[in-house]
Protein backbone atom coordinates (compact mmCIF):
# COMPACT_ATOMS: atom_id res chain seq x y z
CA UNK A 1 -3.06 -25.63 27.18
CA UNK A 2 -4.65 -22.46 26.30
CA UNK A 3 -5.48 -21.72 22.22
CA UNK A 4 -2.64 -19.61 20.43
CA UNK A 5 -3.95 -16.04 19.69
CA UNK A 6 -3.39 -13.76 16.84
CA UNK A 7 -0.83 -11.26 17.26
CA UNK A 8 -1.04 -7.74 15.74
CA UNK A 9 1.71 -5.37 16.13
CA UNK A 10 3.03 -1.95 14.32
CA UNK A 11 6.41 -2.55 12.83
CA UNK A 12 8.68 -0.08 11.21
CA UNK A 13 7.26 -0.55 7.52
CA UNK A 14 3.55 -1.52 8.52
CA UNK A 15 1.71 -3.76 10.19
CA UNK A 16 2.25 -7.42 11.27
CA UNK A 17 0.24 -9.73 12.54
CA UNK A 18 1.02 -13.87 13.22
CA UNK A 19 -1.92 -16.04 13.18
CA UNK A 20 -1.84 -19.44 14.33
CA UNK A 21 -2.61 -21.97 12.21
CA UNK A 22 -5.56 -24.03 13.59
CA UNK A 23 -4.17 -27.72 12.22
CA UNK A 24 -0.68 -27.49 13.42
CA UNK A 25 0.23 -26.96 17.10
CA UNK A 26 2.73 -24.29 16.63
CA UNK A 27 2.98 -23.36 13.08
CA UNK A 28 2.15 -19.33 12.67
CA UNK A 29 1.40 -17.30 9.62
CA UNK A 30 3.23 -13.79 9.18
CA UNK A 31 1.36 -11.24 7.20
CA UNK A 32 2.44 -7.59 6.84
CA UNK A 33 -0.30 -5.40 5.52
CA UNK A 34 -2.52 -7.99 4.62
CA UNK A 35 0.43 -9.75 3.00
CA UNK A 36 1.42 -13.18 3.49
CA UNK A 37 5.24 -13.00 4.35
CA UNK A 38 6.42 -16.75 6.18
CA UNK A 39 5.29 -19.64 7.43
CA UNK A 40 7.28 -21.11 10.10
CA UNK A 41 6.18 -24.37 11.78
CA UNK A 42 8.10 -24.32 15.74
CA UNK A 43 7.77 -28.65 15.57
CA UNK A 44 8.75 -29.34 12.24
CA UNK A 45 11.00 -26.35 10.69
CA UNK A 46 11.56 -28.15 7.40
CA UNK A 47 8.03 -28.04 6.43
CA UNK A 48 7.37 -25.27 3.86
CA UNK A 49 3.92 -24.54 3.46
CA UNK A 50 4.32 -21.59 0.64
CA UNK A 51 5.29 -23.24 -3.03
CA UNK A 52 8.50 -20.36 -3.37
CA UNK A 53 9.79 -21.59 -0.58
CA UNK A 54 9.68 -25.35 -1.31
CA UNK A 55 11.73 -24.09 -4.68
CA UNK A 56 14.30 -22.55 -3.37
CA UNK A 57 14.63 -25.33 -0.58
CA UNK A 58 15.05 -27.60 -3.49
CA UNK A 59 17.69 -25.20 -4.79
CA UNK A 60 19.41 -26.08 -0.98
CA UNK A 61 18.59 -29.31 -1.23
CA UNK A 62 21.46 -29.67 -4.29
CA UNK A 63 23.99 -26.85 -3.21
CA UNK A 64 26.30 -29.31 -1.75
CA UNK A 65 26.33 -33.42 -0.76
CA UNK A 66 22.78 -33.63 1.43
CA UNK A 67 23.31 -33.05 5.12
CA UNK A 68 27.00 -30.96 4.79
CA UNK A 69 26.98 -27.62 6.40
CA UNK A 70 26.92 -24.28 4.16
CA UNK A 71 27.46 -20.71 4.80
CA UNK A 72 24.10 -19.02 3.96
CA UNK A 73 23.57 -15.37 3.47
CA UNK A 74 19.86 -14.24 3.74
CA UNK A 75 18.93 -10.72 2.33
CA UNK A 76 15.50 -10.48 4.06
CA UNK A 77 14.52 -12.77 7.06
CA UNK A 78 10.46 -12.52 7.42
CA UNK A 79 10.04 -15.35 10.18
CA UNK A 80 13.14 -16.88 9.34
CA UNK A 81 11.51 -19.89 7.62
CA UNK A 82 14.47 -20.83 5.61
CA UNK A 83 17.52 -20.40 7.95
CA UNK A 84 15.21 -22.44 10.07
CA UNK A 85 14.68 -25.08 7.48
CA UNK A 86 18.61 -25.13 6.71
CA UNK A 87 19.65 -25.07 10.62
CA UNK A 88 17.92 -28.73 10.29
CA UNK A 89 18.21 -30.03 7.08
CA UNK A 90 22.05 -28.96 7.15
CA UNK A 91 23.42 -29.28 11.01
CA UNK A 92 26.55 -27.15 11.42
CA UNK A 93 25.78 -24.15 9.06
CA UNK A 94 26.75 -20.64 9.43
CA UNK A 95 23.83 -18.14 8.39
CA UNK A 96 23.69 -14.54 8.44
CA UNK A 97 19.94 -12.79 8.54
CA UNK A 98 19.64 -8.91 7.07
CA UNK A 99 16.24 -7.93 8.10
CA UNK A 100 15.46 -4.08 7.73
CA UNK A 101 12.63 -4.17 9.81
CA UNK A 102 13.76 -4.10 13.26
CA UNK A 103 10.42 -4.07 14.43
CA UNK A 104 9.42 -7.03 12.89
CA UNK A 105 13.03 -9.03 13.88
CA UNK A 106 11.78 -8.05 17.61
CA UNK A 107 8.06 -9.33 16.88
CA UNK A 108 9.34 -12.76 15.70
CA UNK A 109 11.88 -13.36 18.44
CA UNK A 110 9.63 -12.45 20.88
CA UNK A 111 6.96 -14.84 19.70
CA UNK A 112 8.61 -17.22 17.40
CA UNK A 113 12.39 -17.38 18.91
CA UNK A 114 15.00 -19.32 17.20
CA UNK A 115 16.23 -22.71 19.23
CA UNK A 116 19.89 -22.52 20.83
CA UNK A 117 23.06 -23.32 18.92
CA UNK A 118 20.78 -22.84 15.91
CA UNK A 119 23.95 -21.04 14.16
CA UNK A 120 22.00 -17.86 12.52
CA UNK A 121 23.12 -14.68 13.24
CA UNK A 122 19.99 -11.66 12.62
CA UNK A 123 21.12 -8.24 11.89
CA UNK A 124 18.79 -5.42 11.32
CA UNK A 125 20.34 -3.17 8.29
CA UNK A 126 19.68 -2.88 4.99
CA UNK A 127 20.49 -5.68 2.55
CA UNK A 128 22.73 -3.53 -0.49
CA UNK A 129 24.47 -2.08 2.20
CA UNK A 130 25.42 -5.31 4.44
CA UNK A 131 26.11 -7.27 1.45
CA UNK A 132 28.78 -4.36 0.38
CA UNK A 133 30.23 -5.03 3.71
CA UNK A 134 30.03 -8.81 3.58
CA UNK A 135 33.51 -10.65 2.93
CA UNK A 136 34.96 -11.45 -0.33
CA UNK A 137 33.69 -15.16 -0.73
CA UNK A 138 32.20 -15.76 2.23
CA UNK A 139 28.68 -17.45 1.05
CA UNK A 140 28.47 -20.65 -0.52
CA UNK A 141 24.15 -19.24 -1.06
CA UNK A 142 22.86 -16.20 -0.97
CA UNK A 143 18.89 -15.74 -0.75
CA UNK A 144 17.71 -12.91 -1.37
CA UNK A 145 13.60 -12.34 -0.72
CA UNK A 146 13.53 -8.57 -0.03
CA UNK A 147 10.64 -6.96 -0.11
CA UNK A 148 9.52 -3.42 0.55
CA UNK A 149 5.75 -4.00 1.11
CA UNK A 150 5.00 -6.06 -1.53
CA UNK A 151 7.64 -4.73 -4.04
CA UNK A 152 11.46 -5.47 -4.28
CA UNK A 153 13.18 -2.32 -3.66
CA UNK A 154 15.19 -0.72 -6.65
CA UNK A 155 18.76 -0.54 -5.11
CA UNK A 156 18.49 -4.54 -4.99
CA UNK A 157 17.64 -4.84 -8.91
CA UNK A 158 21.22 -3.67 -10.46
CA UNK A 159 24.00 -4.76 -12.55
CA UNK A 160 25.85 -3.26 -9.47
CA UNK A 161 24.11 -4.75 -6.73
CA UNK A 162 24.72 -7.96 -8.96
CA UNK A 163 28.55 -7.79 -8.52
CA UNK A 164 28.42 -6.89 -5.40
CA UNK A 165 26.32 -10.76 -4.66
CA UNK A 166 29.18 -12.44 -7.16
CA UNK A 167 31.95 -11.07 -5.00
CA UNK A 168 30.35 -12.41 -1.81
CA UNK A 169 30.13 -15.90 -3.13
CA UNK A 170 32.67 -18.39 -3.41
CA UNK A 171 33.44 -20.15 -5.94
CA UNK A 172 30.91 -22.14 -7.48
CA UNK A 173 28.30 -20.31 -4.75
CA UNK A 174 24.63 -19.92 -5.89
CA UNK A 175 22.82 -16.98 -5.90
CA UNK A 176 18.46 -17.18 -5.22
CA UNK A 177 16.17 -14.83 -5.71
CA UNK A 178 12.51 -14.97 -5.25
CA UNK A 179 10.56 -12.65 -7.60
CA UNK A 180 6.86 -11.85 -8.42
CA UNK A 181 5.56 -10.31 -11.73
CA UNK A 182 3.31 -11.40 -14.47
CA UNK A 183 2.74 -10.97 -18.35
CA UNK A 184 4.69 -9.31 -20.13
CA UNK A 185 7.40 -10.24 -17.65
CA UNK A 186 9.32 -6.90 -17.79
CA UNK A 187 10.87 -7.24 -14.31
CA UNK A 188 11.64 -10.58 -14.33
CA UNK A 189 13.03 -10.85 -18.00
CA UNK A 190 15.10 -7.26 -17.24
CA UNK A 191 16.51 -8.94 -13.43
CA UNK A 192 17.29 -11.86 -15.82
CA UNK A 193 19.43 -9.85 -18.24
CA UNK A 194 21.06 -8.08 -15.42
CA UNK A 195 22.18 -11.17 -13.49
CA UNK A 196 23.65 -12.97 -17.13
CA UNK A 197 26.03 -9.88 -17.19
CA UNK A 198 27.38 -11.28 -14.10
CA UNK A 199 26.86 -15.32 -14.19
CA UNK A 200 27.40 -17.48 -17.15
CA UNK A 201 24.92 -19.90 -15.40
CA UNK A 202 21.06 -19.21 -15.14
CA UNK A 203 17.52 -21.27 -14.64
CA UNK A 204 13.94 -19.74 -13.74
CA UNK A 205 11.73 -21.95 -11.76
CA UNK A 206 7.86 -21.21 -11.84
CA UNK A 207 4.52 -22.64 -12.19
CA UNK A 208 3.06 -23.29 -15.91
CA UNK A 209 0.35 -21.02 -15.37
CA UNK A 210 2.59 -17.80 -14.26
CA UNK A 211 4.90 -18.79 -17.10
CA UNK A 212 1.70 -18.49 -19.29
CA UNK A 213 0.71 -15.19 -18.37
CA UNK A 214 -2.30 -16.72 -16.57
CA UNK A 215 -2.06 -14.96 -12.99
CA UNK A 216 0.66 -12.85 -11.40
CA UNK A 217 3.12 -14.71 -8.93
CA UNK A 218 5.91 -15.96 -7.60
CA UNK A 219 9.56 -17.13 -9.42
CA UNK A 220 12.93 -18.29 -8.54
CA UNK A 221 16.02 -17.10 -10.28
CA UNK A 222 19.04 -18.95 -9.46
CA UNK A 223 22.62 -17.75 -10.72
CA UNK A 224 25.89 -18.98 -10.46
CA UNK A 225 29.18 -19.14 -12.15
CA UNK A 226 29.33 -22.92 -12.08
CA UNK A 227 26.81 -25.15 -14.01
CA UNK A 228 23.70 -26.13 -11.97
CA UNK A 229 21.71 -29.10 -11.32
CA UNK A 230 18.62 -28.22 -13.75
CA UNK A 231 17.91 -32.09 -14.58
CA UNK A 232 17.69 -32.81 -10.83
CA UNK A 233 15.84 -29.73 -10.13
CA UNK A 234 13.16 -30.09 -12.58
CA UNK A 235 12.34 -33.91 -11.00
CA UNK A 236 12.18 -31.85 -7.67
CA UNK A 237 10.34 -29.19 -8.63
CA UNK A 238 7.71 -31.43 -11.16
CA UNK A 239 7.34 -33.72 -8.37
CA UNK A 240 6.02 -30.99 -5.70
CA UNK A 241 2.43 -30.47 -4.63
CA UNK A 242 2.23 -27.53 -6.89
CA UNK A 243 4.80 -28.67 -10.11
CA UNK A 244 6.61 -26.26 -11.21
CA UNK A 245 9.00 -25.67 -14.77
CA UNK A 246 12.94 -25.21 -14.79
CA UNK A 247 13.73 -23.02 -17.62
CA UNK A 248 17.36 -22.79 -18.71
CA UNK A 249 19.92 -22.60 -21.56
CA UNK A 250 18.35 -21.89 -25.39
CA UNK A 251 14.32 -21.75 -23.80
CA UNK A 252 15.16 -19.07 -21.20
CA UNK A 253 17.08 -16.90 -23.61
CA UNK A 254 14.59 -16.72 -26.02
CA UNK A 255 12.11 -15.75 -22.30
CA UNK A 256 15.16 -13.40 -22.03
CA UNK A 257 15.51 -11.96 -25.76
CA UNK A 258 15.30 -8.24 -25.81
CA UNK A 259 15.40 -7.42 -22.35
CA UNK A 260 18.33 -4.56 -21.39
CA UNK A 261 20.21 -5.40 -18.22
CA UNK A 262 19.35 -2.51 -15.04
CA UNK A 263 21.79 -0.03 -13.65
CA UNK A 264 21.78 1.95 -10.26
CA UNK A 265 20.64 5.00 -12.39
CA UNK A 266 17.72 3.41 -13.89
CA UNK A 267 16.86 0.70 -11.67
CA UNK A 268 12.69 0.92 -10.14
CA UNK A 269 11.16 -1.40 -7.64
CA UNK A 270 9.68 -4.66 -8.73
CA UNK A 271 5.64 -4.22 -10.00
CA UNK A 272 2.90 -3.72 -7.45
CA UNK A 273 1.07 -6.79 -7.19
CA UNK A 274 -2.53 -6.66 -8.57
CA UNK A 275 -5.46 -6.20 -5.58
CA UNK A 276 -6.15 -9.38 -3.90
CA UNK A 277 -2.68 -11.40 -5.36
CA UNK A 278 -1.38 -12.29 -2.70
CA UNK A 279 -3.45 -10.59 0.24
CA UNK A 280 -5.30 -12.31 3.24
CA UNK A 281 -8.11 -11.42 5.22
């Protein structure tokens, strides 16, 4: 069997390139300008090699009894690592993929193509604008892991864009975000205020040393109307290669205190990651 080969192609926001990864058969690394986007494993989909995506996995894991289908609406698809990891771990759901990059979409079905009767559904359109035309609750999750390059873009920060996630769930739905910043935490503690205007029901899920200021990185919000799991997730989460912290009720207010919630008018992109945060070579 001849060696897998790196693939580098020009996509419509930069440049991608897959590399194989030289200790499993068929997993492949996607990168876009030097940026590590997905991992996706063809043999075993439900391993999850980057530590955000293990946490909002767990976040799956407890939306629901363990094996029963869900409808899952992904705002940014990447290599589809976690439609792939639900299309196994939950036989029988319904997912939609909004990828903006066309481009890209056509890179990773050409090289990494989704199995049959997998049950996701890829669109290429922009993720405000399909979620305004997505059903009243239609999701029981939304993900959303949008990025622009490496920044989330503005229109998907807002008390508006907020509502517009709410309506989409159903009752009881969960709503996942995975978002990068470091100290002083203005994005994250400002996307924080703007989601509780919308959902009584908030944790933040991140490593001790981002929650320390230490390094800039990776975080996952989750929001919902109904209460969540936070004792279960913290075991989860404190139990993973890399632990990670649940933050919730009186400790993540007090992360929270101060912050003003973000409208359409005022709303910028998440910060530019620092040189070398999160880029390969």
């Amino acid at each position: 069997m001849d060696e897998p080969i790196p693939v580098t192609r020009a996509v419509d926001h930069g440049t991608a390139k897959l590399m194989p990864d030289v200790d499993r058969p068929r997993a492949w690394l996607l990168a876009v300008d030097g940026a590590p986007q997905s991992y996706v494993d063809l043999d075993d989909p439900a391993h999850l090699e980057f530590e955000y995506a293990r946490r909002l996995a767990h976040v799956l894991d407890v939306a629901g009894e363990p094996g029963e289908p869900l409808d899952v609406l992904h705002l940014g698809g990447g290599a589809l690592t976690l439609p792939r990891y639900v299309a196994v771990t939950r036989p029988g759901s319904r997912q939609w993929v909004i990828e903006a990059d066309r481009g890209l979409l056509d890179l990773v079905a050409e090289h990494l193509p989704l199995p049959g009767g997998s049950g996701i559904e890829v669109r290429a359109a922009d993720a405000r604008t399909a979620l305004g035309e997505a059903p009243d609750g239609s999701a029981d999750v939304i993900i959303a892991d949008v990025y622009g390059g490496s920044r989330v873009p503005a229109h998907l920060t807002s008390v508006e864009y907020a509502r517009s996630a709410a309506r989409v769930l159903r009752p009881g739905g969960r709503y996942l975000a995975n978002l990068a910043d470091s100290a002083p935490f203005g994005f994250l503690r400002s996307q924080l205020a703007t989601l509780a205007t919308v959902f009584e029901e908030l944790c933040l899920i991140a490593e001790p040393s981002v929650l320390r200021g230490r390094r800039f990185g990776n975080t996952v919000v989750v929001a919902s109307h109904a209460e969540l799991p936070v004792a279960t997730l913290a075991r989860r989460t404190a139990a993973d290669a890399f632990p990670a912290r649940v933050e919730y009720g009186d400790a993540l207010a007090r992360f929270v205190a101060g912050a003003a919630a973000v409208h359409d008018a005022d709303a910028v992109p998440s910060p530019r990651p620092p040189d070398g945060a999160f880029s390969i070579g």
